[in-house]
Protein backbone atom coordinates (compact mmCIF):
# COMPACT_ATOMS: atom_id res chain seq x y z
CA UNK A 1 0.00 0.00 0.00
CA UNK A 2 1.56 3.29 -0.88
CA UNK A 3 0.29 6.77 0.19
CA UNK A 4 1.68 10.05 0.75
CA UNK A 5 3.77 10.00 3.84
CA UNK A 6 3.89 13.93 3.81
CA UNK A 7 -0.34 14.47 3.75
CA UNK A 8 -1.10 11.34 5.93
CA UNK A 9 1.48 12.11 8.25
CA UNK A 10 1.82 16.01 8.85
CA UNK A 11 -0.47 17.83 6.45
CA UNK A 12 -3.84 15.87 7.57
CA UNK A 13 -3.04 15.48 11.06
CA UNK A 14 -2.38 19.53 11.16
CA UNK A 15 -5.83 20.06 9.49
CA UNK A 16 -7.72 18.60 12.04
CA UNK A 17 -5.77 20.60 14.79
CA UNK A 18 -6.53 23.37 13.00
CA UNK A 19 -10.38 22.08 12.58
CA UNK A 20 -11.10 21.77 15.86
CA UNK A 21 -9.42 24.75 17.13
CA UNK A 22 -11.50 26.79 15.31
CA UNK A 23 -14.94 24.96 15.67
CA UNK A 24 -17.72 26.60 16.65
CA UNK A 25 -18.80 25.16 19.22
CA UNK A 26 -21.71 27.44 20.44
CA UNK A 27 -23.11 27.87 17.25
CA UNK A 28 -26.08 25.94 16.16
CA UNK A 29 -26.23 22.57 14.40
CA UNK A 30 -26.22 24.14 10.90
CA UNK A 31 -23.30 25.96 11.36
CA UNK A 32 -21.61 23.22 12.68
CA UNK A 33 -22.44 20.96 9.68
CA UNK A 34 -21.48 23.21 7.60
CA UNK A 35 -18.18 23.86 8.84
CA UNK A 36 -17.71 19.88 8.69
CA UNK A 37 -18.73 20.31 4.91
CA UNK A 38 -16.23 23.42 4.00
CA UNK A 39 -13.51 21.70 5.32
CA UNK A 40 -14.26 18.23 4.14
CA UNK A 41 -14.37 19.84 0.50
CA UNK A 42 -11.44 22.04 0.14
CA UNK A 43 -9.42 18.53 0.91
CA UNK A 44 -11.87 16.57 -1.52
CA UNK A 45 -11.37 19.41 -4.08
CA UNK A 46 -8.21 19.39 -4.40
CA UNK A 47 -7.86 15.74 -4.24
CA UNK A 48 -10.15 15.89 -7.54
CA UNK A 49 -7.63 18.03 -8.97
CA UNK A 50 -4.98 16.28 -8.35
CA UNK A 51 -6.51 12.83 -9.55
CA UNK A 52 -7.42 14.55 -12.74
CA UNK A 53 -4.29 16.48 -13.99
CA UNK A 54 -1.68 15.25 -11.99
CA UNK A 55 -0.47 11.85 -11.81
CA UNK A 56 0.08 11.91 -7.60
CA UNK A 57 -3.16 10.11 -7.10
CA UNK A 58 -4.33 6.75 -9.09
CA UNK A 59 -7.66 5.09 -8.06
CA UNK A 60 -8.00 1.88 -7.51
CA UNK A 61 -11.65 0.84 -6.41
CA UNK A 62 -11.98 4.51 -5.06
CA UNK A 63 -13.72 6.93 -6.38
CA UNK A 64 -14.03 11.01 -5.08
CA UNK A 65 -17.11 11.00 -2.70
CA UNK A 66 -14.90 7.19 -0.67
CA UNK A 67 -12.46 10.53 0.13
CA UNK A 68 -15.12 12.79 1.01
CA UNK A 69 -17.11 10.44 3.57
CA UNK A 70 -13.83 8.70 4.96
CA UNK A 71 -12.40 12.52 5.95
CA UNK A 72 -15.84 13.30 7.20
CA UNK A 73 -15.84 10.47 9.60
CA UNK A 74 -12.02 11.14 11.05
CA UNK A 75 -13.08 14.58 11.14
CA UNK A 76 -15.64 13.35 13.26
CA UNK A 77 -13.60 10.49 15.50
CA UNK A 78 -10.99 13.84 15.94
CA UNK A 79 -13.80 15.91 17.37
CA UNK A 80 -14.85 13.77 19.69
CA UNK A 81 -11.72 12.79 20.77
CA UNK A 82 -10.51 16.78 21.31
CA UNK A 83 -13.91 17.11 23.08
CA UNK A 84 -13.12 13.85 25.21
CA UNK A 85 -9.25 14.90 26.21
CA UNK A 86 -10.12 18.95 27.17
CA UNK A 87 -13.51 17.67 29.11
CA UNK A 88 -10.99 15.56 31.40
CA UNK A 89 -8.49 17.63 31.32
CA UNK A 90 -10.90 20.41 33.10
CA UNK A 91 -12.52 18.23 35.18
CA UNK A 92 -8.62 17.15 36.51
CA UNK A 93 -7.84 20.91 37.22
CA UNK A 94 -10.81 21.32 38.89
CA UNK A 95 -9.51 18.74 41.26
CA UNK A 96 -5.71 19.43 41.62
């Protein structure tokens, strides 16, 4: 299986820091979806672009919208996680 070290390893991971420092959390659930959507797309988009006139990315058994729901989903797994670690990390300073 090869993939790009570089995006899998420090590009993505730095994305999601940067998505869930900047959600908006008190907002309601539309704005929230749609800040999963905006982000989810610029990486889809230019995934698309670089499938189509680049030769970075070959499919195999993949198509466009695998990418968009798979980076949804760890979009999703990283939220909860960042909402999991701060919750007990406040609830451990409240103690000490």
């Amino acid at each position: 299986m090869r993939s790009s070290f570089t995006f899998e390893y420090f590009v993505y991971p730095a994305l999601c820091s940067l998505f869930n420092l900047y959600y908006p959390e008190k907002s309601n659930k539309v704005v929230k979806l749609t800040y999963y959507f905006i982000h989810t797309s610029i990486i889809s988009f230019f995934e698309i672009i670089a499938v189509k006139y680049t030769n970075l990315i070959k499919y195999n058994n993949w198509t466009w919208y695998w990418s968009f729901i798979t980076i949804w989903l760890t979009y999703y797994v990283s939220r909860i996680y960042h909402r999991w670690f701060y919750k007990s990390r406040s609830i451990n300073n409240r103690i000490f």
